[in-house]
N, C-alpha and C. Protein backbone atom coordinates (compact mmCIF):
# COMPACT_ATOMS: atom_id res chain seq x y z
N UNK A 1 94.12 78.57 119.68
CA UNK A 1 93.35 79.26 118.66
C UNK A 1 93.61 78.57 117.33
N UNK A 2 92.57 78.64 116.99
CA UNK A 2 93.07 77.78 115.19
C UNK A 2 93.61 78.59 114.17
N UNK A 3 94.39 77.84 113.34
CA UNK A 3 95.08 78.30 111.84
C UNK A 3 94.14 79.10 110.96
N UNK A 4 93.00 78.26 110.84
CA UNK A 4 91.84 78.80 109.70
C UNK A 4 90.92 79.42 110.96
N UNK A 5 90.91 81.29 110.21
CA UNK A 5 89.79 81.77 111.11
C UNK A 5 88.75 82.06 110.01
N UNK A 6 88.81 81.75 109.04
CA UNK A 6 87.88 81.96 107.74
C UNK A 6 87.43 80.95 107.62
N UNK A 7 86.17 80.48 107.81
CA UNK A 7 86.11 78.95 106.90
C UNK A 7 86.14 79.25 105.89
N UNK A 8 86.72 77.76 105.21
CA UNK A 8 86.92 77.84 103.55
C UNK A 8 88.19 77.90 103.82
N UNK A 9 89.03 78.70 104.06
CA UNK A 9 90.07 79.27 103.20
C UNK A 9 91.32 78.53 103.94
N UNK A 10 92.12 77.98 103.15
CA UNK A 10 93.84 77.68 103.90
C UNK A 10 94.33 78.70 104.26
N UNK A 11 94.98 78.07 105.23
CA UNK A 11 95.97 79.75 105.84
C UNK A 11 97.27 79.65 105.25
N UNK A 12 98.19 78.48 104.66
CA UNK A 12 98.64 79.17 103.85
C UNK A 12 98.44 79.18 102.48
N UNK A 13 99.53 79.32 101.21
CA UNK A 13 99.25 79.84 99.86
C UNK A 13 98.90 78.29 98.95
N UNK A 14 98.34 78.35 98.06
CA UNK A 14 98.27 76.70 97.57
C UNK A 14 98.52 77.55 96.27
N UNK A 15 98.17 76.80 95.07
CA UNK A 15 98.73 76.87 94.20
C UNK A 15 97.81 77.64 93.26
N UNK A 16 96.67 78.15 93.24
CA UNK A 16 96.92 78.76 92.34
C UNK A 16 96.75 80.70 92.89
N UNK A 17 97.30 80.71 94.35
CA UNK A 17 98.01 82.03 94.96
C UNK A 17 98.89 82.31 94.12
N UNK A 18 100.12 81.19 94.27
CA UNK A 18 101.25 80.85 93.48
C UNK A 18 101.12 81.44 91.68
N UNK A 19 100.36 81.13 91.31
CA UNK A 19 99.93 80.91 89.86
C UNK A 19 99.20 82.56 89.80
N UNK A 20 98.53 83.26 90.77
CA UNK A 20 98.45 83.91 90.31
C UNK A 20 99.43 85.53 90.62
N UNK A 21 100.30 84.93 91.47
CA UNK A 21 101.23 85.66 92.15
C UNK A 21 102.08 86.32 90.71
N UNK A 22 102.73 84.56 90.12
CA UNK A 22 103.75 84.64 89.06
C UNK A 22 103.09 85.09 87.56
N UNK A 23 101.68 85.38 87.77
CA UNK A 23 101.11 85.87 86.57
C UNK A 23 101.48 87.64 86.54
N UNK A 24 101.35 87.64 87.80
CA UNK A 24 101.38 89.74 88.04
C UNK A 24 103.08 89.93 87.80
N UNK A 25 103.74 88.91 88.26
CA UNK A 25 104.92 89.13 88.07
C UNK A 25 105.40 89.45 86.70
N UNK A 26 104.94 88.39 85.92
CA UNK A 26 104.83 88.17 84.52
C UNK A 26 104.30 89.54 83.62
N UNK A 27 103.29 89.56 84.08
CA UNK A 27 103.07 91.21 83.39
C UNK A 27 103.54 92.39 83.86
N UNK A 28 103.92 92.10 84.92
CA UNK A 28 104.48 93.99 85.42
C UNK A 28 106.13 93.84 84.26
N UNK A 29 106.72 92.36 84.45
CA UNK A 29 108.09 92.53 83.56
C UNK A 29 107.50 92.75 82.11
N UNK A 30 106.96 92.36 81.51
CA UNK A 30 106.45 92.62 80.29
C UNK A 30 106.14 93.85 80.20
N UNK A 31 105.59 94.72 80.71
CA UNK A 31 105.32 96.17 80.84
C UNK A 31 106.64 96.97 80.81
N UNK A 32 107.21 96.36 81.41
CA UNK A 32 108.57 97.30 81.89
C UNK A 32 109.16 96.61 80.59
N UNK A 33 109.21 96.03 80.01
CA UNK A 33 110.57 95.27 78.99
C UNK A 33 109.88 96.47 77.48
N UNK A 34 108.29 96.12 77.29
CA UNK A 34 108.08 96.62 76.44
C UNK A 34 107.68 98.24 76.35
N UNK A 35 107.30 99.04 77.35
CA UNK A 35 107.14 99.93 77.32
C UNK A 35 108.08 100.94 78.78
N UNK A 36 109.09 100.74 78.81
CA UNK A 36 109.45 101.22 79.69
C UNK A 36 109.63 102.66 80.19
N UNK A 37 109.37 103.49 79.51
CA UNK A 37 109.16 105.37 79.96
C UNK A 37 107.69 105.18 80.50
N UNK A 38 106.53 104.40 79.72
CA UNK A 38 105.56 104.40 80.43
C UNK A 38 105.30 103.75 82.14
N UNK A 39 106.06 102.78 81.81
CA UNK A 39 106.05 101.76 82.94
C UNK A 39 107.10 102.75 84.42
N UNK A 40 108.22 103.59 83.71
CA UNK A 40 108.72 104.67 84.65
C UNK A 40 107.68 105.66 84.93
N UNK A 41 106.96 105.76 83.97
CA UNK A 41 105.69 107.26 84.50
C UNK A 41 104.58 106.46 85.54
N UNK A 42 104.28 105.09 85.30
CA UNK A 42 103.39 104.85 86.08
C UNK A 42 103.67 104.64 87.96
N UNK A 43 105.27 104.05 87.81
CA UNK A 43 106.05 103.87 88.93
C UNK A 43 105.97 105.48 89.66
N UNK A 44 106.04 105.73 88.89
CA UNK A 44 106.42 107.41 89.55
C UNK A 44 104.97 108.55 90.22
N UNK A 45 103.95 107.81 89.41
CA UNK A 45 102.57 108.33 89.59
C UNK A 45 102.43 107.29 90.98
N UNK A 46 102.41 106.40 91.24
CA UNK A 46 102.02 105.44 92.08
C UNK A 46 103.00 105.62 93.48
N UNK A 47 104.46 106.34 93.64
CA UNK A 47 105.08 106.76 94.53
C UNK A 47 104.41 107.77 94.97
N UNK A 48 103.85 108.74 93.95
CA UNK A 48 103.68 110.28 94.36
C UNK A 48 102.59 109.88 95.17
N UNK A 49 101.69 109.04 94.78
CA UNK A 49 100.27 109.06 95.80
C UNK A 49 100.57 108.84 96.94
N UNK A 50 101.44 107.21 96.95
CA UNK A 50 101.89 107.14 98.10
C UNK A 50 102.05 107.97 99.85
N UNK A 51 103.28 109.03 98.75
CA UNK A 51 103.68 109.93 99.34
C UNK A 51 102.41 110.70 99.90
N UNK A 52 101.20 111.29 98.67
CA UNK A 52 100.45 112.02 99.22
C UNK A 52 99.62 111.35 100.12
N UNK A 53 99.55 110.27 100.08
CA UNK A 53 98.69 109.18 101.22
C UNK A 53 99.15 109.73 102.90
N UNK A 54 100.09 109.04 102.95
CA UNK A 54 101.14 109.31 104.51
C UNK A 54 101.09 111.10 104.83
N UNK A 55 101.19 112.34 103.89
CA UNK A 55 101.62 113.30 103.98
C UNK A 55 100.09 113.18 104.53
N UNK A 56 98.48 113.05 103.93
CA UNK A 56 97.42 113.33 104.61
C UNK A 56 97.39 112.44 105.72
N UNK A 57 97.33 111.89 106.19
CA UNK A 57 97.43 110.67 107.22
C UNK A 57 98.28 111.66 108.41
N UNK A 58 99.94 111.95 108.50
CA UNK A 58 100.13 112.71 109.35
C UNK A 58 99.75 113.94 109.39
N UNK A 59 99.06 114.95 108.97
CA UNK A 59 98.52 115.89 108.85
C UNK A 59 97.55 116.15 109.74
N UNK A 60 96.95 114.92 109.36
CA UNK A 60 95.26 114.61 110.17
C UNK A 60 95.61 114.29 111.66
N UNK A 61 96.78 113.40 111.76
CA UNK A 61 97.15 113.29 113.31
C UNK A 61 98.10 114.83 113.67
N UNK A 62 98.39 115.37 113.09
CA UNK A 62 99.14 116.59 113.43
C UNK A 62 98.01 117.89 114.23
N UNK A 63 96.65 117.69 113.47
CA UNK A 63 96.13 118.48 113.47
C UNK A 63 94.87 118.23 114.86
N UNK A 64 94.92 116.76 114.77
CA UNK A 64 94.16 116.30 116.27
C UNK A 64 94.72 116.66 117.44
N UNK A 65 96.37 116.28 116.99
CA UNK A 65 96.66 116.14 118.41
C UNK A 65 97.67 117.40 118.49
């Protein structure tokens, strides 16, 4: 079976994956350096969904089966 099942695309990362990997990196620390209670409220909003994600997810299989 082949590497590339997309044409076009490399299967693995080239450089500007890389480039844009270390850009998100770059701003999530900047967020957190400069605003950090916000950057804790957003962490904390983004767990809770999480959480509420999985809690509906087994629910829905709780309730099928």
């Amino acid at each position: 079976m082949a590497k590339n099942t997309i044409p076009g695309f490399k299967a693995s990362g080239g450089t500007l994956k890389k480039l844009v990997g270390f850009a998100v990196v770059v701003a999530i620390l900047v967020l957190v350096v400069q605003y950090p209670g916000d950057a804790a409220a957003m962490a904390k909003g983004a767990a809770g969904f999480v959480v509420d994600v999985i809690d509906g997810i087994v629910s829905f299989f709780r309730q099928v089966g």
